[in-house]
C-alpha atoms as a PDB file:
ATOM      1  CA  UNK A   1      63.079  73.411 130.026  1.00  0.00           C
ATOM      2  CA  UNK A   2      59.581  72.205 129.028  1.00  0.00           C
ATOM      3  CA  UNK A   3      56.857  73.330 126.989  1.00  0.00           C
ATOM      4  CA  UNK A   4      52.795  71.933 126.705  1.00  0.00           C
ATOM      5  CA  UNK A   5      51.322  73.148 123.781  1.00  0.00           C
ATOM      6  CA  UNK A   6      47.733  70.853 124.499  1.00  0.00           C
ATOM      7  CA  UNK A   7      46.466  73.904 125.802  1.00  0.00           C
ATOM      8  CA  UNK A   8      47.333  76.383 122.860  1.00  0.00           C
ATOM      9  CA  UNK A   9      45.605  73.988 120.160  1.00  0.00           C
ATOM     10  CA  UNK A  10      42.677  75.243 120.500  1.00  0.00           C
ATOM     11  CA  UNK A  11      43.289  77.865 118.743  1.00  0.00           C
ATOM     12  CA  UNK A  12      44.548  75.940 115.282  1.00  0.00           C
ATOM     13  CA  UNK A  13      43.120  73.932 112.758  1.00  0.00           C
ATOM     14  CA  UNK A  14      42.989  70.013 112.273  1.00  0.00           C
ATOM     15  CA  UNK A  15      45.571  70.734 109.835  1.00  0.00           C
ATOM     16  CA  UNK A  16      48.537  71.353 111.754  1.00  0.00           C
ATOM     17  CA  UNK A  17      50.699  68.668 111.601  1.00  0.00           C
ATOM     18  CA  UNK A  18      53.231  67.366 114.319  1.00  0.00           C
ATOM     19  CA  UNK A  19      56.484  68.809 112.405  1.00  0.00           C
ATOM     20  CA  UNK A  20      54.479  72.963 112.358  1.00  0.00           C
ATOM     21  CA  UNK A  21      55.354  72.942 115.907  1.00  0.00           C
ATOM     22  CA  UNK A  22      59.077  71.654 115.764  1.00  0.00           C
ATOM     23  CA  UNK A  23      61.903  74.324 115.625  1.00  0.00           C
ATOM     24  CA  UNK A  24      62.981  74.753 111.792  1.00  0.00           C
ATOM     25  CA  UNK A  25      66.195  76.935 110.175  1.00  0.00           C
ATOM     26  CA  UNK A  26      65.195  80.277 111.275  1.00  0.00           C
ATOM     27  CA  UNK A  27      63.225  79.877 114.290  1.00  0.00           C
ATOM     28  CA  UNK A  28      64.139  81.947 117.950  1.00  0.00           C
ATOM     29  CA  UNK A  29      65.201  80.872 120.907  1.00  0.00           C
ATOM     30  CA  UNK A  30      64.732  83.010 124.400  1.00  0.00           C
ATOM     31  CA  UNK A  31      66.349  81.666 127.137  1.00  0.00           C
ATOM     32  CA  UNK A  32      65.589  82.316 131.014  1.00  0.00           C
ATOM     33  CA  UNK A  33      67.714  84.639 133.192  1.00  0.00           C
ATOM     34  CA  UNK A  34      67.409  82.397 135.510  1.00  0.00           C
ATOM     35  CA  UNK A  35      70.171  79.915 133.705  1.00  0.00           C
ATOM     36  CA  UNK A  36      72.954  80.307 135.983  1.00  0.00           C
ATOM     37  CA  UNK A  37      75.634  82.856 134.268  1.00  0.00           C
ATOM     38  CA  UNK A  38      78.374  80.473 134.880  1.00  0.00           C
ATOM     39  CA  UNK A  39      80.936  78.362 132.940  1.00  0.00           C
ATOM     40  CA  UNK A  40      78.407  75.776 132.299  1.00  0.00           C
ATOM     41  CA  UNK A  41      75.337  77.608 131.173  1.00  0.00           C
ATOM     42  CA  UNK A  42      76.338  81.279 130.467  1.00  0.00           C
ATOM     43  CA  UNK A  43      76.702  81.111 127.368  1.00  0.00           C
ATOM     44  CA  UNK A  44      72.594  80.671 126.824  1.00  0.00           C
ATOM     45  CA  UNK A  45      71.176  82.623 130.302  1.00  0.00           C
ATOM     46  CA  UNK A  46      68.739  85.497 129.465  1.00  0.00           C
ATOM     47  CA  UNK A  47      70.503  85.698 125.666  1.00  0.00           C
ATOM     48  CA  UNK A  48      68.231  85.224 121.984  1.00  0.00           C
ATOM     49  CA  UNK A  49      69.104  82.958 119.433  1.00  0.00           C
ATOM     50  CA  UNK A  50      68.756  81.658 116.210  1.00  0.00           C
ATOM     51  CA  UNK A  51      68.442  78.096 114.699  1.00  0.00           C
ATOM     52  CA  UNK A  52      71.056  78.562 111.972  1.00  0.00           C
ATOM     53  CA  UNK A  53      70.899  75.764 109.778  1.00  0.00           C
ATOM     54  CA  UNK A  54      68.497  72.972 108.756  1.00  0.00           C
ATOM     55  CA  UNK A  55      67.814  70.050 112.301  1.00  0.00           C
ATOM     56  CA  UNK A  56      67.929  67.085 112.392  1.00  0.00           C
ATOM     57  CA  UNK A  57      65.262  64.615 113.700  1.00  0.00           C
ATOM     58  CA  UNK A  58      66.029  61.371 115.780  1.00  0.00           C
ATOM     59  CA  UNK A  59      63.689  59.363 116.683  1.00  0.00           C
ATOM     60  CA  UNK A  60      64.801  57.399 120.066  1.00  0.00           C
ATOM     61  CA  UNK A  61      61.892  54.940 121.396  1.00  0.00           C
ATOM     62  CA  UNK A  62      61.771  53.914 124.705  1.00  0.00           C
ATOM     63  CA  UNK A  63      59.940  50.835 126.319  1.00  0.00           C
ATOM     64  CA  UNK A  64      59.593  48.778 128.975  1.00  0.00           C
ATOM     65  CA  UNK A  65      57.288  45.935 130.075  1.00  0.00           C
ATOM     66  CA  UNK A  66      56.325  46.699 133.766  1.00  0.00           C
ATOM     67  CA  UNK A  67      54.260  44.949 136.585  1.00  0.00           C
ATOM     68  CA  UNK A  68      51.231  45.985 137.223  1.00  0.00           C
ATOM     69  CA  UNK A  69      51.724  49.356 140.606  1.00  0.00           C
ATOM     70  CA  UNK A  70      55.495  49.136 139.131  1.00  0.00           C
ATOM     71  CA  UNK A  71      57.457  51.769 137.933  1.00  0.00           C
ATOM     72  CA  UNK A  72      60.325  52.521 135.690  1.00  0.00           C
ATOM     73  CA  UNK A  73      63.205  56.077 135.518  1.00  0.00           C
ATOM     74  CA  UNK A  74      63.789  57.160 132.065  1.00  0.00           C
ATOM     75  CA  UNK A  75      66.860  59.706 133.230  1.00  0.00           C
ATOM     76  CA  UNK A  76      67.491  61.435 129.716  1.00  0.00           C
ATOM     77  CA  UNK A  77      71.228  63.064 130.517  1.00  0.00           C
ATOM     78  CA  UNK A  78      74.778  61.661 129.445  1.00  0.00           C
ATOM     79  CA  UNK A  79      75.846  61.537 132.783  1.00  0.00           C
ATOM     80  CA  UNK A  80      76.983  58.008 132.812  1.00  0.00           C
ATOM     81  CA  UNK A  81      76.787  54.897 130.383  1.00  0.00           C
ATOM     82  CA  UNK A  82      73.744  54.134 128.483  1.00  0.00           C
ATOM     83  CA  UNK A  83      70.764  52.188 130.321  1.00  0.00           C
ATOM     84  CA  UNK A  84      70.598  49.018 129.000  1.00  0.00           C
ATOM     85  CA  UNK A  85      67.193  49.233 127.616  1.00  0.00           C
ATOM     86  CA  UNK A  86      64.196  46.505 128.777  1.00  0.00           C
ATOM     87  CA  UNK A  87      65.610  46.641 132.386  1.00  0.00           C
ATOM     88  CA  UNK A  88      63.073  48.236 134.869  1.00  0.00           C
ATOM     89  CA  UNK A  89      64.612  48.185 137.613  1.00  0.00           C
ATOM     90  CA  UNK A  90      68.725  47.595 136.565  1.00  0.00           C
ATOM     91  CA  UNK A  91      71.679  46.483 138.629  1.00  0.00           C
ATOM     92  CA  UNK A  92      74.241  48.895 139.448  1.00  0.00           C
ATOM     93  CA  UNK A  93      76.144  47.923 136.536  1.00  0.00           C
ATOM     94  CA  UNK A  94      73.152  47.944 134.393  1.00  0.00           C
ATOM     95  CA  UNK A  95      71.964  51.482 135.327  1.00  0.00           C
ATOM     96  CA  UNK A  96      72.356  54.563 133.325  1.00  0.00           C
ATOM     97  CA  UNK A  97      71.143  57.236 131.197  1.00  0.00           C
ATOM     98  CA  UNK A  98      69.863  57.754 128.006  1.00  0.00           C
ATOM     99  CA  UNK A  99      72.201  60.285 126.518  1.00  0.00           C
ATOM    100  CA  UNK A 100      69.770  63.339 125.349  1.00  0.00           C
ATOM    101  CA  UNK A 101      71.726  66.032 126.057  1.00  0.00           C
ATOM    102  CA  UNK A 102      73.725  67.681 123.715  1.00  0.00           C
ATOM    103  CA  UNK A 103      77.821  67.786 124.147  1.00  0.00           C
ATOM    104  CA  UNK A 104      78.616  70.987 123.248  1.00  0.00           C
ATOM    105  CA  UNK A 105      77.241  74.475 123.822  1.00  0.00           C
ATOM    106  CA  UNK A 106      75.153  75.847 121.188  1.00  0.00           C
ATOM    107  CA  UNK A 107      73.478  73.624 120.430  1.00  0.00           C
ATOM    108  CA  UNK A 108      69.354  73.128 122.097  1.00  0.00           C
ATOM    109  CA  UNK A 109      67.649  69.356 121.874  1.00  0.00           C
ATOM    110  CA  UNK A 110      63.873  70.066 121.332  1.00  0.00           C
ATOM    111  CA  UNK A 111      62.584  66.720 122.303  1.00  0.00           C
ATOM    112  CA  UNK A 112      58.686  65.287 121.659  1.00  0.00           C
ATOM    113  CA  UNK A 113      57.232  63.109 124.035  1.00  0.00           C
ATOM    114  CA  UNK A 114      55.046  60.726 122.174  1.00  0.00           C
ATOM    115  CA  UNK A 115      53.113  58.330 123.658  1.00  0.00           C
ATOM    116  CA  UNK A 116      51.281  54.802 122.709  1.00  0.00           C
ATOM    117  CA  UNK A 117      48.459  54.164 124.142  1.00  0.00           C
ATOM    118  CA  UNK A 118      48.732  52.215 127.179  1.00  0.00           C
ATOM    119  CA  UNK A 119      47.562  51.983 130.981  1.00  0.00           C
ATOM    120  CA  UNK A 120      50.296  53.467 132.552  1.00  0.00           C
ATOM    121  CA  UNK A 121      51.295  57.318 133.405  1.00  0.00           C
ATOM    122  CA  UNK A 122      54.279  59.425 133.447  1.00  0.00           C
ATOM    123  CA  UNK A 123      56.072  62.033 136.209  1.00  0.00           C
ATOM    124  CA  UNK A 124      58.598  64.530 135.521  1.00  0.00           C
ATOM    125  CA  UNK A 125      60.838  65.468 138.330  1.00  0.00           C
ATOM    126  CA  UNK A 126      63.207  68.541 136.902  1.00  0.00           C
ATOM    127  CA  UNK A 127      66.256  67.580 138.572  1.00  0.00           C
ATOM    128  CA  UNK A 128      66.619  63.913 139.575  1.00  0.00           C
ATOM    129  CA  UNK A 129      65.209  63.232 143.494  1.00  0.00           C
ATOM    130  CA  UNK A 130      63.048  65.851 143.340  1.00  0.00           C
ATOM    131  CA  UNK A 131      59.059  66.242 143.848  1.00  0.00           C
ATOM    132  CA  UNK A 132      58.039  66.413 140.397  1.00  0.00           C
ATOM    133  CA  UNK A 133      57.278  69.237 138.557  1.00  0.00           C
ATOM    134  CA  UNK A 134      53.481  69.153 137.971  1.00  0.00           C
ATOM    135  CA  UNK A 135      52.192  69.775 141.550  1.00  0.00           C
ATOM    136  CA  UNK A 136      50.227  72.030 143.370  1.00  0.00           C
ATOM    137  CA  UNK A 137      52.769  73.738 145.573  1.00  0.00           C
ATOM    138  CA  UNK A 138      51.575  72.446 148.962  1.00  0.00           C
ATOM    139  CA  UNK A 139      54.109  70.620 150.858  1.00  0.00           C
ATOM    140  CA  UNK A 140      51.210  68.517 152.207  1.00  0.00           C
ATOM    141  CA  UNK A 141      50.187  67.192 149.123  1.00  0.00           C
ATOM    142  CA  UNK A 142      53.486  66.262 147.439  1.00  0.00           C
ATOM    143  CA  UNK A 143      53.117  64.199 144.199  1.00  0.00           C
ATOM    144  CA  UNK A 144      54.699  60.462 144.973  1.00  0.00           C
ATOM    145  CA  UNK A 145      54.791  57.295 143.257  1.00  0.00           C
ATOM    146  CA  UNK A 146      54.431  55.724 146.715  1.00  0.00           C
ATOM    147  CA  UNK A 147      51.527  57.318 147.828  1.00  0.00           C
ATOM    148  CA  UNK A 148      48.387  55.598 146.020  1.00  0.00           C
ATOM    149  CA  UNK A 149      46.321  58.839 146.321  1.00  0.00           C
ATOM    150  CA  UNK A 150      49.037  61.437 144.609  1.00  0.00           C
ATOM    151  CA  UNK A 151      50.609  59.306 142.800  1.00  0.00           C
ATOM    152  CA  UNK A 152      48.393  60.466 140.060  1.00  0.00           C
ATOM    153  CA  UNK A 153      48.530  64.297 140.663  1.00  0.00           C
ATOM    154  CA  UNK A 154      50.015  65.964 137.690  1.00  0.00           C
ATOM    155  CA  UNK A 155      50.898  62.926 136.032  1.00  0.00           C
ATOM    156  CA  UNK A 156      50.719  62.477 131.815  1.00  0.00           C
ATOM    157  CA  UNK A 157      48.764  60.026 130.462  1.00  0.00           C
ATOM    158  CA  UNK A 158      48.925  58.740 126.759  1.00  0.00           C
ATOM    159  CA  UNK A 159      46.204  60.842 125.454  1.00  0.00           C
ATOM    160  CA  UNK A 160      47.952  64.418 126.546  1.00  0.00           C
ATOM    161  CA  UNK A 161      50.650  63.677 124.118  1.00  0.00           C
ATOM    162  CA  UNK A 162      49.825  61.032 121.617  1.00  0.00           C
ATOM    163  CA  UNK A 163      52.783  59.644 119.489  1.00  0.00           C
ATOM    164  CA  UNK A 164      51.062  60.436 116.709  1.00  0.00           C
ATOM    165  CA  UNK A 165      50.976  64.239 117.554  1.00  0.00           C
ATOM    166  CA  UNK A 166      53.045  65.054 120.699  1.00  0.00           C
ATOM    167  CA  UNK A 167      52.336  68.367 122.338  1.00  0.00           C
ATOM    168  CA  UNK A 168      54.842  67.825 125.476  1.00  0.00           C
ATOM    169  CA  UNK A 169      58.244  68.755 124.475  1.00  0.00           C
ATOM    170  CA  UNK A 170      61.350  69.071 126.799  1.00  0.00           C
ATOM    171  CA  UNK A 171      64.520  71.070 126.197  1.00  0.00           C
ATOM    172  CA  UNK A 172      67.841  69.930 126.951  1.00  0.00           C
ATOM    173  CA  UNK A 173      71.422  71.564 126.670  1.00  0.00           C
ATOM    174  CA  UNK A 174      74.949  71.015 128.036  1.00  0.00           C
ATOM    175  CA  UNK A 175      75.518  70.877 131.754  1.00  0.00           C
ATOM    176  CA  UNK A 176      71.473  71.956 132.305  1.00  0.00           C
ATOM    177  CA  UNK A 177      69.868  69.909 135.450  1.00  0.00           C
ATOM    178  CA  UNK A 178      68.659  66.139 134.943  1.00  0.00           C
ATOM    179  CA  UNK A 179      64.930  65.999 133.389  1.00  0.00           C
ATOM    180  CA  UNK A 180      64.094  62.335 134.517  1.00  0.00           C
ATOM    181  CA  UNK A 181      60.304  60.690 133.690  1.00  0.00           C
ATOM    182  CA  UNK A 182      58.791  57.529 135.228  1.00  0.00           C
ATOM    183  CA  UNK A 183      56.026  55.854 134.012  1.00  0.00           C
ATOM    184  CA  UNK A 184      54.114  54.209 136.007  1.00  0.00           C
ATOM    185  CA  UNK A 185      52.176  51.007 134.914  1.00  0.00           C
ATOM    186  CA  UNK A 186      48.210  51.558 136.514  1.00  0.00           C
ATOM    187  CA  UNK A 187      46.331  48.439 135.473  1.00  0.00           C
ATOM    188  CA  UNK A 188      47.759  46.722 132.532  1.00  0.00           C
ATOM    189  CA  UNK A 189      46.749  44.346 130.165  1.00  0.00           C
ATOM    190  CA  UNK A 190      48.309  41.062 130.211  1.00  0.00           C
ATOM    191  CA  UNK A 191      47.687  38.414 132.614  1.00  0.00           C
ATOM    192  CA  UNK A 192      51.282  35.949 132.664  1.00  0.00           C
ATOM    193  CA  UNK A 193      51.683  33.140 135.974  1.00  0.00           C
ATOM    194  CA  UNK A 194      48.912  34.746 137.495  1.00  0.00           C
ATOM    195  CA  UNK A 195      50.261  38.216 137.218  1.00  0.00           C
ATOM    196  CA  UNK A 196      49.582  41.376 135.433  1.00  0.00           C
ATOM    197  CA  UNK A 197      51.656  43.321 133.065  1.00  0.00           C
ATOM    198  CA  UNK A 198      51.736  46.111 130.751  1.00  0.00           C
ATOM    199  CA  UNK A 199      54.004  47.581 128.616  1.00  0.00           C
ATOM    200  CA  UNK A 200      54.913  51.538 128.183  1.00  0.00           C
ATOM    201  CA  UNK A 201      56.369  53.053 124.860  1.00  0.00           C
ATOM    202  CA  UNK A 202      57.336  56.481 124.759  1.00  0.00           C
ATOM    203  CA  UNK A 203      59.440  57.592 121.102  1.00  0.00           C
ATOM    204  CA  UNK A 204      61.587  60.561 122.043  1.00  0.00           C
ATOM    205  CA  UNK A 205      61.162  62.312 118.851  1.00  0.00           C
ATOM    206  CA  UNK A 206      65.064  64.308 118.939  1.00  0.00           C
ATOM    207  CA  UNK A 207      65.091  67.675 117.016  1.00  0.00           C
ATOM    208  CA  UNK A 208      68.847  68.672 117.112  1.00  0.00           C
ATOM    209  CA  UNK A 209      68.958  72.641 116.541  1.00  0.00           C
ATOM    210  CA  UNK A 210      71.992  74.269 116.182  1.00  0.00           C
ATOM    211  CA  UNK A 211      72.055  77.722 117.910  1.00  0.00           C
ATOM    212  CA  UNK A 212      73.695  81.278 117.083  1.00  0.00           C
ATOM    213  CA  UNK A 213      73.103  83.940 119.049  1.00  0.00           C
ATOM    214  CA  UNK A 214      71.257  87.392 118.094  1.00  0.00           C
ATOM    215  CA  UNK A 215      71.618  90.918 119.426  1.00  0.00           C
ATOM    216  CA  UNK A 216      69.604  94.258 118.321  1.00  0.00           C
ATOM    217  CA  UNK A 217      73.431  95.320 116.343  1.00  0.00           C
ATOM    218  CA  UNK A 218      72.117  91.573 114.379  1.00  0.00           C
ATOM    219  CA  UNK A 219      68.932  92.972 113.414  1.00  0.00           C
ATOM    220  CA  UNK A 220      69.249  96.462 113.118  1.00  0.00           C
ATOM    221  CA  UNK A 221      70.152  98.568 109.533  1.00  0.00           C
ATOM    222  CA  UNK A 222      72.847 100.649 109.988  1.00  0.00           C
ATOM    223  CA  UNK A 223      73.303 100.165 113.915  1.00  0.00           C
ATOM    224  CA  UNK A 224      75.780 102.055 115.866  1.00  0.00           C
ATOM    225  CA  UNK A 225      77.002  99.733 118.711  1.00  0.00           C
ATOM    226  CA  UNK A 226      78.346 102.569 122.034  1.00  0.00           C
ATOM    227  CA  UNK A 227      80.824 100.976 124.342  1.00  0.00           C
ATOM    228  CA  UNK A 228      81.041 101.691 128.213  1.00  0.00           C
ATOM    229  CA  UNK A 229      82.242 104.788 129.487  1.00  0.00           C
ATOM    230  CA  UNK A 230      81.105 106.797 126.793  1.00  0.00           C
ATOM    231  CA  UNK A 231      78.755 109.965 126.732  1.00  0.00           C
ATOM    232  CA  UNK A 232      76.943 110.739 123.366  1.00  0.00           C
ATOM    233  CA  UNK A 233      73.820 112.624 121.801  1.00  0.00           C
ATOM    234  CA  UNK A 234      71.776 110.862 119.991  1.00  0.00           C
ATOM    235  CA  UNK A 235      71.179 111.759 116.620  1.00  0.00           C
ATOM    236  CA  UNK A 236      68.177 113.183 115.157  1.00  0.00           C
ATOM    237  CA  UNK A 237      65.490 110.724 113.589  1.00  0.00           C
ATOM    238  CA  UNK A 238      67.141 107.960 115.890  1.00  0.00           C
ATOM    239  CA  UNK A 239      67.470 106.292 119.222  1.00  0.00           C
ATOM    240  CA  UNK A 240      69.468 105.072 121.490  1.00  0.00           C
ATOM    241  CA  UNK A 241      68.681 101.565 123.377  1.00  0.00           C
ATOM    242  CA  UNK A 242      70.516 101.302 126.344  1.00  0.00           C
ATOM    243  CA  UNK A 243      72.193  98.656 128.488  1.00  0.00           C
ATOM    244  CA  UNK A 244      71.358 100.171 131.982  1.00  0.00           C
ATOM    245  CA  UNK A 245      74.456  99.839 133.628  1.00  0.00           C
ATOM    246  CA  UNK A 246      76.436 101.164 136.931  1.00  0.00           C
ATOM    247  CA  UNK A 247      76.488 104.867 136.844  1.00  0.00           C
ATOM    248  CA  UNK A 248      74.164 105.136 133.335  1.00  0.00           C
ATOM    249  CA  UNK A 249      73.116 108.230 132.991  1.00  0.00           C
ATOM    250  CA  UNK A 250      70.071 109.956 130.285  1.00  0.00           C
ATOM    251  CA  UNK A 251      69.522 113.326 130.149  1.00  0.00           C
ATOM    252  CA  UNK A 252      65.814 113.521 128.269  1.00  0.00           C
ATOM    253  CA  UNK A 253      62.695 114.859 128.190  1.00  0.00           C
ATOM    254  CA  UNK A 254      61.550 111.032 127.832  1.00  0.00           C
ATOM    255  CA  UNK A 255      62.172 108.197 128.508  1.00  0.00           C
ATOM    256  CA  UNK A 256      60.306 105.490 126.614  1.00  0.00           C
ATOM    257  CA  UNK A 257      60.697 102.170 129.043  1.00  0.00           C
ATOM    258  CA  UNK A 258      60.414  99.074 126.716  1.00  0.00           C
ATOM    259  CA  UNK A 259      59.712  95.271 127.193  1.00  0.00           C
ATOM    260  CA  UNK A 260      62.747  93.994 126.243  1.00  0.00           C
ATOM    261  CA  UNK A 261      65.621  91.697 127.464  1.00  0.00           C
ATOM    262  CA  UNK A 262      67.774  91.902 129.775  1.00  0.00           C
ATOM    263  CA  UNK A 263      65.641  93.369 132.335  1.00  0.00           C
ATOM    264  CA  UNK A 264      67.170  97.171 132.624  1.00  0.00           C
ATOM    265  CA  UNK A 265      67.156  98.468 129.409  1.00  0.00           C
ATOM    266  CA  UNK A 266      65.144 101.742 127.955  1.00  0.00           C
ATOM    267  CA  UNK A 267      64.967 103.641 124.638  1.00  0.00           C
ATOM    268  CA  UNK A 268      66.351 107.152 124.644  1.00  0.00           C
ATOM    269  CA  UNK A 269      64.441 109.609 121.997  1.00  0.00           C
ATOM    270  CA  UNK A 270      66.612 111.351 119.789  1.00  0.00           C
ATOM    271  CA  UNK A 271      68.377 114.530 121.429  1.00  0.00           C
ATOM    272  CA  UNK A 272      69.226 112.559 124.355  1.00  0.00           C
ATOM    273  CA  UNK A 273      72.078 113.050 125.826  1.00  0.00           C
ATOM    274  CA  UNK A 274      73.361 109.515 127.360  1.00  0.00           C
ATOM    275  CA  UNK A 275      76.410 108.710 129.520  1.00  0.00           C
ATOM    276  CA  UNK A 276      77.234 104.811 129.273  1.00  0.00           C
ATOM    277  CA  UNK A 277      79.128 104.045 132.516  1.00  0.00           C
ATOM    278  CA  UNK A 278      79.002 100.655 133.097  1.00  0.00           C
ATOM    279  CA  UNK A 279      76.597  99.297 130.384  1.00  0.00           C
ATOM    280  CA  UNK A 280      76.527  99.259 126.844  1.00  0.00           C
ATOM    281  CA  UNK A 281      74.370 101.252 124.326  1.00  0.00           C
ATOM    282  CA  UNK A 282      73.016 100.777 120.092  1.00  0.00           C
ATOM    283  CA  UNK A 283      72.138 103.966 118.427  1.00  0.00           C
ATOM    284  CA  UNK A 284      69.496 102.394 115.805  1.00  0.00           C
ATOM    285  CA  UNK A 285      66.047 103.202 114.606  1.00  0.00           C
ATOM    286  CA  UNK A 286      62.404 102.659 116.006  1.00  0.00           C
ATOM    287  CA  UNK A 287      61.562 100.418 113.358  1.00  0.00           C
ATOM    288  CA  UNK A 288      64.595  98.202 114.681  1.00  0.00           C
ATOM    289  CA  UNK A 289      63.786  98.052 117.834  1.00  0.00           C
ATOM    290  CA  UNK A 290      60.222  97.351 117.119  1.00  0.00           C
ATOM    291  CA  UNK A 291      61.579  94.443 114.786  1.00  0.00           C
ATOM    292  CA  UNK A 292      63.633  93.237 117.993  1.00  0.00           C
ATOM    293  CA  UNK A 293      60.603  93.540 120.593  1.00  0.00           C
ATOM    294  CA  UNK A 294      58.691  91.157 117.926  1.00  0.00           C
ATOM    295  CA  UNK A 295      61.282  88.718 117.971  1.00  0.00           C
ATOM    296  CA  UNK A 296      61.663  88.465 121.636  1.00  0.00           C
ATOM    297  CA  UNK A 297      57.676  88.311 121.697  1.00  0.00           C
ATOM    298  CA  UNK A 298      57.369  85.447 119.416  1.00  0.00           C
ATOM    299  CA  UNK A 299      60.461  83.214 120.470  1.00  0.00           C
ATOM    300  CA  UNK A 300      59.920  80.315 122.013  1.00  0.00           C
ATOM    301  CA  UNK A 301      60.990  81.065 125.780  1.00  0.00           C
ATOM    302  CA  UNK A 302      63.251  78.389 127.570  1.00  0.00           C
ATOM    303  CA  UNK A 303      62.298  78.730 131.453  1.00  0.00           C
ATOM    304  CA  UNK A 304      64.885  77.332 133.884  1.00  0.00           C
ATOM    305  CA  UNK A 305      63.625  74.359 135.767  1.00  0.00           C
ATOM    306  CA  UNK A 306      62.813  76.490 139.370  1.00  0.00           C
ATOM    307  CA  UNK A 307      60.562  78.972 137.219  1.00  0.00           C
ATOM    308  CA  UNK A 308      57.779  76.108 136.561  1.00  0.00           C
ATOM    309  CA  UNK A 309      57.900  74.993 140.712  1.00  0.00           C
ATOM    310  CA  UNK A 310      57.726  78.385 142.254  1.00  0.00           C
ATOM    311  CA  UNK A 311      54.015  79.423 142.374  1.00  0.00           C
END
């Protein structure tokens, strides 16, 4: 649900601009697994898709003016009326959210998080009331805006995502757990009645992608989709990429095991003989299924929120 791409930009030249690493007509999506396959997020978890039409770009700034050691929640789901922005700390009837989830299923926000400069910080907790998500693991060290030594461990300043060129970018969809940020003002820099403010600005830069979804049969010339309960040879000069289901069965010399998604699924070599059971099976080339290990390689993999708090 997040990606950092600071660390990666290394390897690029000064002339990569900001919109090279947004999502464009064309690029891949690779969601986790670990989405739950339910009515809410089956419809992405452990599947490949496409962006199949031109985004669109919204840019939704955020800011607040905050007391010096005070704190603001920037909760970015639909799950109740909009905030009423300049509010730190709102009323019950003033609270909300700030409505950057999408509303319907296929569709993936790919949202920037640009920052101005400023003496404040930001923590992501991945969902709502939870320790954030940059941490170290330890339950004796849990980041906490309370605490005024860990308050600062794993937090994001300013300079790790500029607003100028963001490299922190969240993803939201329908029904996926809240992603909430708090900055935190640490210092500020104007004095008012004797006491010391700041202000954070954050601009949300949107990127609205709308999704459709991609299978080997999608990719592959001439491809032969096998339903369940089926037994078949595969033909010469091709192979067969199996769905490892209950009671598969390959009769082969080889079996050529291949990184691909989901988890339990293997190429058999032409001559195979290959009885479906409970899975599913393509009878397609090499080349294609080379072509669809690339693509899996090079999308842009969506990890569910416990994937990035587990180690």
């Amino acid at each position: 649900m997040l990606t950092d791409l600071s660390p990666l930009l290394h390897h690029v030249t000064p002339a990569v601009r900001n919109d090279d690493l947004q999502a464009k007509k064309g690029s891949w999506f690779k969601f986790s697994s670990r989405f739950p396959n339910d009515q809410k997020t089956g419809w992405c978890s452990g599947k490949i898709f496409i962006v199949s039409q031109d985004t669109l770009l919204v840019n939704y700034p955020v800011s607040s003016n905050l007391v010096n050691q005070d704190f603001t929640t920037i909760d970015l789901t639909n799950q109740t009326n909009p905030t009423i922005p300049g509010v730190p700390h709102p009323t019950a009837a003033q609270q909300g959210t700030f409505q950057m989830y999408p509303v319907n299923p296929y569709i993936v926000y790919q949202i920037a998080v640009g920052m101005k400069k400023g003496k404040y910080f930001v923590v992501l907790s991945i969902p709502r009331g939870t320790i954030p998500i940059y941490q170290m693991g330890s339950s004796a060290i849990p980041p906490s805006l309370a605490d005024p030594v860990y308050r600062y461990l794993g937090a994001k300043y300013p300079k790790d995502s500029p607003i100028e060129s963001p490299t922190w970018f969240l993803y939201t969809i329908l029904n996926a757990p809240q992603i909430v940020l708090q900055p935190f003002m640490d210092g500020g820099d104007t004095m008012a009645a004797g006491v010391l403010y700041g202000k954070t600005s954050i601009n949300f830069g949107v990127n609205k992608c709308l999704l459709k979804e991609i299978t080997l049969s999608d990719i592959a010339y001439l491809a032969i989709p096998v339903s369940p309960q089926s037994t078949f040879t595969v033909p010469a000069s091709r192979v067969a990429v199996v769905n490892g289901g209950q009671n598969t069965q390959v009769t082969t010399a080889q079996r050529q095991m291949v990184g691909i998604s989901p988890g339990n699924v293997f190429v058999a070599d032409a001559g195979s003989t290959v009885q479906t059971g409970m899975g599913k099976a393509t009878i397609t080339t090499l080349k294609d299924v080379e072509k669809w290990q690339m693509i899996q390689e090079r999308a842009l993999y969506i990890p569910y929120y416990d994937e990035l708090t587990g180690f």
